[in-house]
PDB file of N, CA and C in Angstrom:
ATOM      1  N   UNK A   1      18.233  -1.448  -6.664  1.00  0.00           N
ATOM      2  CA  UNK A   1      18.771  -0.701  -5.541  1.00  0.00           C
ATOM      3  C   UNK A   1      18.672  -1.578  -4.295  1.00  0.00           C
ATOM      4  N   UNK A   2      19.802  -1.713  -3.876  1.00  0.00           N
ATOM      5  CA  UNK A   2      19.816  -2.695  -2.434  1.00  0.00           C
ATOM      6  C   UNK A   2      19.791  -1.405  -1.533  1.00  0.00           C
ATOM      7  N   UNK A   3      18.722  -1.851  -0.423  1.00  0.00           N
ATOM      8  CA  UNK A   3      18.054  -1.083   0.859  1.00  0.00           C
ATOM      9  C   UNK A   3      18.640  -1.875   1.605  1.00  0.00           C
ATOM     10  N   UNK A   4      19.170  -1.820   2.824  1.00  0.00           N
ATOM     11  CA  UNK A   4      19.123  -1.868   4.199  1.00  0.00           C
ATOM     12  C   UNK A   4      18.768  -1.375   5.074  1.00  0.00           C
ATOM     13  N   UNK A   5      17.749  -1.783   6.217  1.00  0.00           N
ATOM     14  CA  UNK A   5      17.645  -1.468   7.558  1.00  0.00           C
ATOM     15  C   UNK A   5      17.857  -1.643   8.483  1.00  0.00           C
ATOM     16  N   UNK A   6      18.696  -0.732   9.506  1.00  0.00           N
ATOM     17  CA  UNK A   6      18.544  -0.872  10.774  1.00  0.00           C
ATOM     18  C   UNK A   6      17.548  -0.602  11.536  1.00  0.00           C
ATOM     19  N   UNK A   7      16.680  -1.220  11.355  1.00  0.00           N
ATOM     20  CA  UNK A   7      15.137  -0.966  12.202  1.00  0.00           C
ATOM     21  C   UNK A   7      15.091  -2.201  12.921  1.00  0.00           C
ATOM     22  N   UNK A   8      14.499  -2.332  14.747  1.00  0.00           N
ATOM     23  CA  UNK A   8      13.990  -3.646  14.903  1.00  0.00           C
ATOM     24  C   UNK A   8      12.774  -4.134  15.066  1.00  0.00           C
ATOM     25  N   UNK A   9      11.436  -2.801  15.443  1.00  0.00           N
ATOM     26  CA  UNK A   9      10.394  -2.819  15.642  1.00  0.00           C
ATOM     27  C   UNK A   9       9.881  -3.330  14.491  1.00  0.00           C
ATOM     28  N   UNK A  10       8.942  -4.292  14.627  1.00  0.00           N
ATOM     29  CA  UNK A  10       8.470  -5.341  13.935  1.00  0.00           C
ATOM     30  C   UNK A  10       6.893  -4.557  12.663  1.00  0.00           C
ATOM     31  N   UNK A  11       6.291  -3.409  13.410  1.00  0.00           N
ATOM     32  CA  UNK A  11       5.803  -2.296  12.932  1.00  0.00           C
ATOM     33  C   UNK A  11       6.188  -1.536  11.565  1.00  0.00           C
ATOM     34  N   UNK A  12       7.351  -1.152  11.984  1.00  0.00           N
ATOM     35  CA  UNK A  12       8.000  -0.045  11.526  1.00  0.00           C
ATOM     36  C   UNK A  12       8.761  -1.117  10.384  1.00  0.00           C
ATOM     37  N   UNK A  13       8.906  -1.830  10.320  1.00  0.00           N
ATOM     38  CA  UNK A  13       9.825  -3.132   9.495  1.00  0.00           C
ATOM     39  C   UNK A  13       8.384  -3.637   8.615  1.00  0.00           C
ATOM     40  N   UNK A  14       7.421  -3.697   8.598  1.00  0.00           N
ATOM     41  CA  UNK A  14       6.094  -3.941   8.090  1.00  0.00           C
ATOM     42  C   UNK A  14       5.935  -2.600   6.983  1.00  0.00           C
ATOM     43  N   UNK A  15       6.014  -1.756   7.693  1.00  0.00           N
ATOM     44  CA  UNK A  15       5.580  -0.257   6.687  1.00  0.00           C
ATOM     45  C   UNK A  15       6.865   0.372   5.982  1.00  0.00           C
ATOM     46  N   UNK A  16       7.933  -0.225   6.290  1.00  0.00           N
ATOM     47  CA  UNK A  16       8.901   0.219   5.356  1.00  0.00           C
ATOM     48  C   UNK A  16       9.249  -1.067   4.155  1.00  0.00           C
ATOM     49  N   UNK A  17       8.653  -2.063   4.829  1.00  0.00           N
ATOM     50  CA  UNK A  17       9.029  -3.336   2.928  1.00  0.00           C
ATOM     51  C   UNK A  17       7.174  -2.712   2.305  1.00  0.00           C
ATOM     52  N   UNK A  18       6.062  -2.450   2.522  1.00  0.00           N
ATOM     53  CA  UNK A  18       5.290  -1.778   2.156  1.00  0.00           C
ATOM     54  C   UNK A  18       5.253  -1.121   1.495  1.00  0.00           C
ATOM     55  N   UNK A  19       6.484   0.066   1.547  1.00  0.00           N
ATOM     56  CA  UNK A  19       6.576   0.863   0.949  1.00  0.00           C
ATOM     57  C   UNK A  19       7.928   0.946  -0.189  1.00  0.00           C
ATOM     58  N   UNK A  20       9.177  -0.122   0.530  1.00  0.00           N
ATOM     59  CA  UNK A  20      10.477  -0.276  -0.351  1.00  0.00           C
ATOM     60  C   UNK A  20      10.331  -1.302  -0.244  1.00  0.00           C
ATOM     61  N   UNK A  21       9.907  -2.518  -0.722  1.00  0.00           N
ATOM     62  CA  UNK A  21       9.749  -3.837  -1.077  1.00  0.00           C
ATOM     63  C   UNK A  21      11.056  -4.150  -1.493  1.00  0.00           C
ATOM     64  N   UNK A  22      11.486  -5.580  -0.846  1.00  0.00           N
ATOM     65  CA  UNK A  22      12.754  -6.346  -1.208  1.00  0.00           C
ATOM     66  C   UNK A  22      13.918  -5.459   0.215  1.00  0.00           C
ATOM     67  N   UNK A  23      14.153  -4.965   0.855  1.00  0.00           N
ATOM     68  CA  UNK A  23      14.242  -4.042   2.274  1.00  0.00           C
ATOM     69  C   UNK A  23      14.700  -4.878   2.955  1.00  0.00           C
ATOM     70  N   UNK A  24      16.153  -5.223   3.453  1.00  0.00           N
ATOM     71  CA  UNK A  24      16.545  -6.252   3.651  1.00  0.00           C
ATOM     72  C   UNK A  24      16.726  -5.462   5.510  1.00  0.00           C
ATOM     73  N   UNK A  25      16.849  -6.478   6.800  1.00  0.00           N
ATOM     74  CA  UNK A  25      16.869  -6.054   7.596  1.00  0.00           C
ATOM     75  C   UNK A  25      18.392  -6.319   8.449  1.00  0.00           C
ATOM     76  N   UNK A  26      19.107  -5.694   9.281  1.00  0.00           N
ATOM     77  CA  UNK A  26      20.616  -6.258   9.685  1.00  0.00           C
ATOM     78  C   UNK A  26      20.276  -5.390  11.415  1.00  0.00           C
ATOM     79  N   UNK A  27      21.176  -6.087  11.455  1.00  0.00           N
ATOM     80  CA  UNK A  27      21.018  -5.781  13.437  1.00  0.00           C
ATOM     81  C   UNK A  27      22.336  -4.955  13.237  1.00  0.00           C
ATOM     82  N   UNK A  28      23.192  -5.109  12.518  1.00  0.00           N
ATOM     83  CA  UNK A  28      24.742  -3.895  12.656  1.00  0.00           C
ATOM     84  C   UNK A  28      25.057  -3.526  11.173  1.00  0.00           C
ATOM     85  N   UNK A  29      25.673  -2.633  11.543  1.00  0.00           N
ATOM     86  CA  UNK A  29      26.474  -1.667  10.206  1.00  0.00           C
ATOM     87  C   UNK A  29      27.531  -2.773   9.825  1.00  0.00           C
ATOM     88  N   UNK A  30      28.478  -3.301  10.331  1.00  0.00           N
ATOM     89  CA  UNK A  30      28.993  -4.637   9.214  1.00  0.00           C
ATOM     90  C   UNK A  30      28.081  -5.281   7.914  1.00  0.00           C
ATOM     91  N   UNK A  31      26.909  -5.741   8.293  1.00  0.00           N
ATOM     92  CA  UNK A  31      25.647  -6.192   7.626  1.00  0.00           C
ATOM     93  C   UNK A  31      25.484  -4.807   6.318  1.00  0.00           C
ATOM     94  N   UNK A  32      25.897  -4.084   6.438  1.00  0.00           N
ATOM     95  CA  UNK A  32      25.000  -2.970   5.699  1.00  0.00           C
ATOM     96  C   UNK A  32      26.468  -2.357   4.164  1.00  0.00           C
ATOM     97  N   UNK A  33      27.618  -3.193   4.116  1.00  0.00           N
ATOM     98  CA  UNK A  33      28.108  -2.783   3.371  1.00  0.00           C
ATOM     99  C   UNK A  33      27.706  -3.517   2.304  1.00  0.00           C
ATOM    100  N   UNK A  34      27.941  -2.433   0.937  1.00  0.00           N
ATOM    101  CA  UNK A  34      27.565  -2.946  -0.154  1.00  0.00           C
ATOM    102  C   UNK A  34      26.292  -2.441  -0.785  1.00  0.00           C
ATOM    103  N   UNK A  35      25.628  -1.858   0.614  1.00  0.00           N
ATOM    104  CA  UNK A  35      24.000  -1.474   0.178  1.00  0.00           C
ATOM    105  C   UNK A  35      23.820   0.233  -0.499  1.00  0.00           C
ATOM    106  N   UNK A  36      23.107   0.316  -1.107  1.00  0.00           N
ATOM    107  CA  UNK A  36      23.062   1.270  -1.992  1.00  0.00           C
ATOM    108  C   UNK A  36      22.744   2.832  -0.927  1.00  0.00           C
ATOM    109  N   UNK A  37      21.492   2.456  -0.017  1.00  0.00           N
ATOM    110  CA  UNK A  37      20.815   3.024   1.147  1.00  0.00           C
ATOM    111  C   UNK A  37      20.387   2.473   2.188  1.00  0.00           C
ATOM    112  N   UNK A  38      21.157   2.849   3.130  1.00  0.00           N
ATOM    113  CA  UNK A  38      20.643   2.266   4.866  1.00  0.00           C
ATOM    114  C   UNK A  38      19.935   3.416   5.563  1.00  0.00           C
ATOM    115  N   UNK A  39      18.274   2.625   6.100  1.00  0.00           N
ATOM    116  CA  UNK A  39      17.806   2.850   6.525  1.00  0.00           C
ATOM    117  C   UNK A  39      17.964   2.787   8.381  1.00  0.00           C
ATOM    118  N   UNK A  40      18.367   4.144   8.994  1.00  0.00           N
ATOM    119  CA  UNK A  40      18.611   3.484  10.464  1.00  0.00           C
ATOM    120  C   UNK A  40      17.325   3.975  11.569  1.00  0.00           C
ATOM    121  N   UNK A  41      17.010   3.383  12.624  1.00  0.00           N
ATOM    122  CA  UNK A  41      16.186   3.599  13.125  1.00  0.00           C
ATOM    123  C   UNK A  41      16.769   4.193  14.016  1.00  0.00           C
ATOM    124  N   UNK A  42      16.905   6.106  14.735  1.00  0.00           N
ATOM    125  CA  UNK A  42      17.849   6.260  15.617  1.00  0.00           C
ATOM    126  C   UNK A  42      17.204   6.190  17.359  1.00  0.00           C
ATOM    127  N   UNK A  43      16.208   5.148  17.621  1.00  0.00           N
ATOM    128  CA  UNK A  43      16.015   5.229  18.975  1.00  0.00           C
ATOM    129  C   UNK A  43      16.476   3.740  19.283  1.00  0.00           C
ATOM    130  N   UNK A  44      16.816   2.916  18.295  1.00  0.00           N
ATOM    131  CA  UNK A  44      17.760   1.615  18.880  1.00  0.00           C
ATOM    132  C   UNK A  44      19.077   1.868  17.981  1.00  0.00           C
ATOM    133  N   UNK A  45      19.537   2.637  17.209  1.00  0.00           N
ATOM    134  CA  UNK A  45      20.662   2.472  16.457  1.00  0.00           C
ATOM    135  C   UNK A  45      21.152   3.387  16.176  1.00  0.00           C
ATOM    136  N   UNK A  46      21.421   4.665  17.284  1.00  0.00           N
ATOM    137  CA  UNK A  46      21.934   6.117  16.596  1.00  0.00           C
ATOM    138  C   UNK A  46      23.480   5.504  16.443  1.00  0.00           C
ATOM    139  N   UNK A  47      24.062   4.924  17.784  1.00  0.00           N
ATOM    140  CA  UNK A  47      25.850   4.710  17.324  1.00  0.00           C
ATOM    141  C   UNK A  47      25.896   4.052  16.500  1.00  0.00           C
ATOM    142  N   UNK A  48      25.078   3.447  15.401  1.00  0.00           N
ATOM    143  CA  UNK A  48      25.143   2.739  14.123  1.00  0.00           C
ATOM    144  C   UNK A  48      25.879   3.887  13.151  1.00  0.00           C
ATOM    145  N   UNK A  49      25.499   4.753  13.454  1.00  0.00           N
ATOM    146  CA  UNK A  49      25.238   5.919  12.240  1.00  0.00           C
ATOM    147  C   UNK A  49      26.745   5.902  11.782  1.00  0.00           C
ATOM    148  N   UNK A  50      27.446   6.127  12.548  1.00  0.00           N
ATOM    149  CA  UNK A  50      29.329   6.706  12.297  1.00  0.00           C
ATOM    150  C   UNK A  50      29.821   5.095  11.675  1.00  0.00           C
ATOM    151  N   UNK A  51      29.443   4.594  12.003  1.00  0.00           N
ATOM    152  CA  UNK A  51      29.828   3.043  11.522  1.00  0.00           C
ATOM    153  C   UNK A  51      29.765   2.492  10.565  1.00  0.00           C
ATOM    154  N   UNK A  52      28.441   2.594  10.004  1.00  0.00           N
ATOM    155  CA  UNK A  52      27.737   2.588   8.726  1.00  0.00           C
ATOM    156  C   UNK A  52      28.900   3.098   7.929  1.00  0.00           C
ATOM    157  N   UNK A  53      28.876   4.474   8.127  1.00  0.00           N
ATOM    158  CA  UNK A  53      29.325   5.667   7.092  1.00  0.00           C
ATOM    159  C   UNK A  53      30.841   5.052   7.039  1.00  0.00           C
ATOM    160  N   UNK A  54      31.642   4.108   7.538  1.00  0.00           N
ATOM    161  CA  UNK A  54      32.802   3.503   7.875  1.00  0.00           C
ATOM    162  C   UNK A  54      32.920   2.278   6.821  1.00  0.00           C
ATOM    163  N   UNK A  55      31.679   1.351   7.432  1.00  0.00           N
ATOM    164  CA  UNK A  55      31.885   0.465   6.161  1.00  0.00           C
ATOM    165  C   UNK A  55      31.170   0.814   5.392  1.00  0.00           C
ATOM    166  N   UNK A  56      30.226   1.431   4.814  1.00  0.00           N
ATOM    167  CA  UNK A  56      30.160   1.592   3.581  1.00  0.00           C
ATOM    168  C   UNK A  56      29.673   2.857   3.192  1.00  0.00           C
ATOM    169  N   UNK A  57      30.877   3.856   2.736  1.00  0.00           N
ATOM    170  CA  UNK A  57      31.314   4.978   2.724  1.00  0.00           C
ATOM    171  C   UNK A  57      30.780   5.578   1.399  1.00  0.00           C
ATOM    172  N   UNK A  58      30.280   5.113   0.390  1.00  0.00           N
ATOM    173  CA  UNK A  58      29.573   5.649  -0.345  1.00  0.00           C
ATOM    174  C   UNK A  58      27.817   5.645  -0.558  1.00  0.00           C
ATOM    175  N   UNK A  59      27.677   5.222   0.596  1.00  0.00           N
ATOM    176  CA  UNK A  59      26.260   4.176   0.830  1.00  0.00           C
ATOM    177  C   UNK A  59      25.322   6.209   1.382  1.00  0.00           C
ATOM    178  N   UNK A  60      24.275   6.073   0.643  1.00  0.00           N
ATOM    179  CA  UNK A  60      23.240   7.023   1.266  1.00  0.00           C
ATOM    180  C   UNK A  60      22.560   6.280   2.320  1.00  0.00           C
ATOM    181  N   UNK A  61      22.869   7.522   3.485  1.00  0.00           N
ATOM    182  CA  UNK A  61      21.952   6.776   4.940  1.00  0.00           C
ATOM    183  C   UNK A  61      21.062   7.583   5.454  1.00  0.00           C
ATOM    184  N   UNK A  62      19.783   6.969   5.440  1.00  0.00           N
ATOM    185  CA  UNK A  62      18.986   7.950   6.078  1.00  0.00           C
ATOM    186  C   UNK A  62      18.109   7.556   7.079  1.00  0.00           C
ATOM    187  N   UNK A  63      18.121   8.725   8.036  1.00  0.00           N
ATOM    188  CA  UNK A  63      17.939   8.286   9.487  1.00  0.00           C
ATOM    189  C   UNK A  63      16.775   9.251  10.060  1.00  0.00           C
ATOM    190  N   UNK A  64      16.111   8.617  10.759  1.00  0.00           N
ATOM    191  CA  UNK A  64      14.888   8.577  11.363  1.00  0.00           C
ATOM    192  C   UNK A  64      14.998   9.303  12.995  1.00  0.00           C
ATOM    193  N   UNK A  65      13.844   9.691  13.561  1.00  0.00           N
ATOM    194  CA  UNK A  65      13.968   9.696  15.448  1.00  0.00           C
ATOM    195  C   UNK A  65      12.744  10.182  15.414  1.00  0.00           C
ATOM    196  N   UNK A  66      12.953  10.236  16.933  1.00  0.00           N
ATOM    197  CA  UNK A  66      11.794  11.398  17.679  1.00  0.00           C
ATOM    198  C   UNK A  66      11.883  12.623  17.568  1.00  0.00           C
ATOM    199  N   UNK A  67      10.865  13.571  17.217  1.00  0.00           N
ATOM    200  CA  UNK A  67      11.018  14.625  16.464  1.00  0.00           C
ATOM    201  C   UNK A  67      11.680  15.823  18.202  1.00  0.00           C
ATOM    202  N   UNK A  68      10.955  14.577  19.335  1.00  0.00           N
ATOM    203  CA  UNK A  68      11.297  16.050  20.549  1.00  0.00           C
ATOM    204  C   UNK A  68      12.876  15.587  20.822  1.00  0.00           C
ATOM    205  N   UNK A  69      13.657  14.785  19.889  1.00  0.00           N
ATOM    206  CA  UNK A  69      15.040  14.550  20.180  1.00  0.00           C
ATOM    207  C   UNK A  69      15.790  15.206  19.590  1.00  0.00           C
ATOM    208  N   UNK A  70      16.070  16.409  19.514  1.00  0.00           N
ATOM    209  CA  UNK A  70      16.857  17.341  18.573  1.00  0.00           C
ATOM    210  C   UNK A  70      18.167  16.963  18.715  1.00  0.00           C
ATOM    211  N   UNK A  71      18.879  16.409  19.821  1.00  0.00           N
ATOM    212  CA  UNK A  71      20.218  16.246  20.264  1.00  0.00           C
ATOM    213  C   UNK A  71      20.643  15.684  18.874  1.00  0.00           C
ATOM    214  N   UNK A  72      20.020  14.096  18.976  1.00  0.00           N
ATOM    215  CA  UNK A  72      20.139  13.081  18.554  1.00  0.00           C
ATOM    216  C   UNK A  72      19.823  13.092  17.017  1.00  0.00           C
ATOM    217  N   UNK A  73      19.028  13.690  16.819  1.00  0.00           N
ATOM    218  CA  UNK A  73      18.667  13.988  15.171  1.00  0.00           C
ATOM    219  C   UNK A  73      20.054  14.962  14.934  1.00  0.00           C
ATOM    220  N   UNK A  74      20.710  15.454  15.190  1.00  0.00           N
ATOM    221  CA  UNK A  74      21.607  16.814  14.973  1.00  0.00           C
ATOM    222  C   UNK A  74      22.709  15.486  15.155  1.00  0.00           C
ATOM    223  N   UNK A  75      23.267  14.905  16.132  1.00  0.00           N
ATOM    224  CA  UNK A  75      24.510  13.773  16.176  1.00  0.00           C
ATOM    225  C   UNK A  75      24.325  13.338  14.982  1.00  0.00           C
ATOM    226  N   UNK A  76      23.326  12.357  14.377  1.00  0.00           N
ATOM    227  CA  UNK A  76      23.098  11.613  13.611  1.00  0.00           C
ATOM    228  C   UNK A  76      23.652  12.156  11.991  1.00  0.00           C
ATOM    229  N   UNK A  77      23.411  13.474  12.158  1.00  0.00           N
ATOM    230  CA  UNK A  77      24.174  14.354  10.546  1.00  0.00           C
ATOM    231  C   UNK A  77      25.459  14.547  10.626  1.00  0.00           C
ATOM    232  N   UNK A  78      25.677  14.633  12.193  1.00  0.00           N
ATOM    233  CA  UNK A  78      27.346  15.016  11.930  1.00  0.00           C
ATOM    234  C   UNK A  78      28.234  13.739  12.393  1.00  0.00           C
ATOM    235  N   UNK A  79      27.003  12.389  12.452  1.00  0.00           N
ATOM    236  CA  UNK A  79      27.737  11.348  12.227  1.00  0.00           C
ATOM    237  C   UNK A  79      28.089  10.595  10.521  1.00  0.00           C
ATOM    238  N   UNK A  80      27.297  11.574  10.146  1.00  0.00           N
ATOM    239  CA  UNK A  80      27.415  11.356   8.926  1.00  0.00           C
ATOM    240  C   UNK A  80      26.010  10.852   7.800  1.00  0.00           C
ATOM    241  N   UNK A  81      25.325  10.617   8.724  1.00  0.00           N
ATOM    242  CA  UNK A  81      23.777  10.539   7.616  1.00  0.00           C
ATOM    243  C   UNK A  81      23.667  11.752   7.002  1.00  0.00           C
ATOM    244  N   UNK A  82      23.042  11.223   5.844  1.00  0.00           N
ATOM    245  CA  UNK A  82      22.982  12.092   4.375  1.00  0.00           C
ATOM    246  C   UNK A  82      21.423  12.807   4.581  1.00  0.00           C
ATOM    247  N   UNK A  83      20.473  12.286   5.349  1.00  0.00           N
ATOM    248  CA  UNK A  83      19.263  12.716   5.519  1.00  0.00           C
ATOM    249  C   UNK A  83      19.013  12.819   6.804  1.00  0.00           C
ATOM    250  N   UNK A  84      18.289  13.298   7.695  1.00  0.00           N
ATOM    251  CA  UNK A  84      17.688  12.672   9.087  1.00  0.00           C
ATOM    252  C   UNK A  84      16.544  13.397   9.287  1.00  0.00           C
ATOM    253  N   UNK A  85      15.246  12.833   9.506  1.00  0.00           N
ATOM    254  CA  UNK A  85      13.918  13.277   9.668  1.00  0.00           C
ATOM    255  C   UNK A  85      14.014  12.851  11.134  1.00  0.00           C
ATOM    256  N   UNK A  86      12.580  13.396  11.294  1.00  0.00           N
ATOM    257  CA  UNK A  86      11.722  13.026  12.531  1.00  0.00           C
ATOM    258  C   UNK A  86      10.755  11.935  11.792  1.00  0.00           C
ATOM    259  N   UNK A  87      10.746  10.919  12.688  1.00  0.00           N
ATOM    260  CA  UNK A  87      10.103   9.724  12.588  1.00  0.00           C
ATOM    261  C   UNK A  87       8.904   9.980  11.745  1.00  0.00           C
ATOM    262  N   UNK A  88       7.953  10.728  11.828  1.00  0.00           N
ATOM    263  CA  UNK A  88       6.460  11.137  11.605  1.00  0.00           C
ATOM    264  C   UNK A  88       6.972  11.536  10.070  1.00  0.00           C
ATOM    265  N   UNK A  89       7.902  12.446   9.951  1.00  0.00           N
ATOM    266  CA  UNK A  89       8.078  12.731   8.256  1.00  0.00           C
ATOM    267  C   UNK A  89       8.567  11.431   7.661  1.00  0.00           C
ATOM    268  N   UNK A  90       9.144  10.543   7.919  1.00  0.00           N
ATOM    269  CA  UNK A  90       9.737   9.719   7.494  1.00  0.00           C
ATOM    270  C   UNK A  90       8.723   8.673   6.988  1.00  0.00           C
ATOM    271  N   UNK A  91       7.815   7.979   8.108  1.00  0.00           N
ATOM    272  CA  UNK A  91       6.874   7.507   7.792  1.00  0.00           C
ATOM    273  C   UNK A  91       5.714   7.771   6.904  1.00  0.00           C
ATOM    274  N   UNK A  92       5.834   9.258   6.784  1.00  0.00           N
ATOM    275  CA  UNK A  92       4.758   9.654   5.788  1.00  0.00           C
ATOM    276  C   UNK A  92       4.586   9.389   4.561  1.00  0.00           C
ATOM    277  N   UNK A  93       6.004   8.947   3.962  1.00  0.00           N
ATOM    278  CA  UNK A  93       6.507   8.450   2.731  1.00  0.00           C
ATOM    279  C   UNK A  93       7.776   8.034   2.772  1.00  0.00           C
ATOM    280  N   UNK A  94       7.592   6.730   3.033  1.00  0.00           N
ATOM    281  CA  UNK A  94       9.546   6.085   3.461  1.00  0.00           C
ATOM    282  C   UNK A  94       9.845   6.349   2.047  1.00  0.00           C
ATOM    283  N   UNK A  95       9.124   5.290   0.969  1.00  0.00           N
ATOM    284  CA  UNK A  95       9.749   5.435  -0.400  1.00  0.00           C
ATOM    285  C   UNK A  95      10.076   6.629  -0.789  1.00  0.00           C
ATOM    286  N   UNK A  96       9.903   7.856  -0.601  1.00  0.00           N
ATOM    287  CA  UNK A  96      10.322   9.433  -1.336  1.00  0.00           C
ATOM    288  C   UNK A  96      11.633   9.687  -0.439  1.00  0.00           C
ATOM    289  N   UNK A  97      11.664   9.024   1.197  1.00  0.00           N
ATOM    290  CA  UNK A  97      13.006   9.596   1.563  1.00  0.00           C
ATOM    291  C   UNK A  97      14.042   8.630   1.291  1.00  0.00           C
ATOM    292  N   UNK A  98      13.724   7.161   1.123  1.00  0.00           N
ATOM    293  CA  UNK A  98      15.210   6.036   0.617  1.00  0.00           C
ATOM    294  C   UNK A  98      15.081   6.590  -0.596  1.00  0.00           C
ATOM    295  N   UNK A  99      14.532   7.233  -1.737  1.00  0.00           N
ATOM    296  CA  UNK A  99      14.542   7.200  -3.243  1.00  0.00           C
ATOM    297  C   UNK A  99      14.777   8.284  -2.938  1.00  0.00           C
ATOM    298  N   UNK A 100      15.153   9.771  -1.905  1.00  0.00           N
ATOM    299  CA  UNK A 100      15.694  10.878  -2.244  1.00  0.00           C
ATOM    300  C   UNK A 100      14.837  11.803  -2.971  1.00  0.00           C
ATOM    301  N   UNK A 101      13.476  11.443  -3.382  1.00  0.00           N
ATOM    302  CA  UNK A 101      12.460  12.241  -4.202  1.00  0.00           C
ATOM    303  C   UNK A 101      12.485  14.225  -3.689  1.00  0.00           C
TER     304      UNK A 101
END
């Protein structure tokens, strides 16, 4: 399964190959076609989201935020991510939300 992330925090890029090992990282949604699941980080990459879902339209994307950002977690689904947590669930077990468990 090819992973992609749009994550840039160097943190958060540590605890997600931790947990999805081989987690390849891209600064844009061009970078992300082909990949099975893109991971986006939505406090540097929410306008990623519609883009993604553009080039690669069969790709599961699941997207992350701040849980007091409801706006932005709510854009992010009807940009087309297949999942979207609040950061804190996400981190709790990246591998159960890229693997869909």
């Amino acid at each position: 399964m090819r992973v992609v992330a749009l994550v840039d925090d160097l943190m958060d890029r540590s605890r997600l190959t931790a947990a999805v090992p081989g987690t390849t990282f891209a600064r844009a949604a061009e970078a992300c076609a082909g990949a099975d699941v893109v991971v986006i980080d939505l406090a540097r990459h929410a306008a990623s989201v519609a883009d993604v879902r553009v080039v690669a339209p069969g790709t599961r994307i699941v997207a992350f935020g701040a849980h007091v950002d409801s706006d932005l977690l709510a854009q992010a689904g009807a940009d087309g991510a297949d999942v979207v947590v609040p950061r804190s669930a996400f981190f709790r077990n990246p591998a159960e939300a890229v693997n869909g468990a």
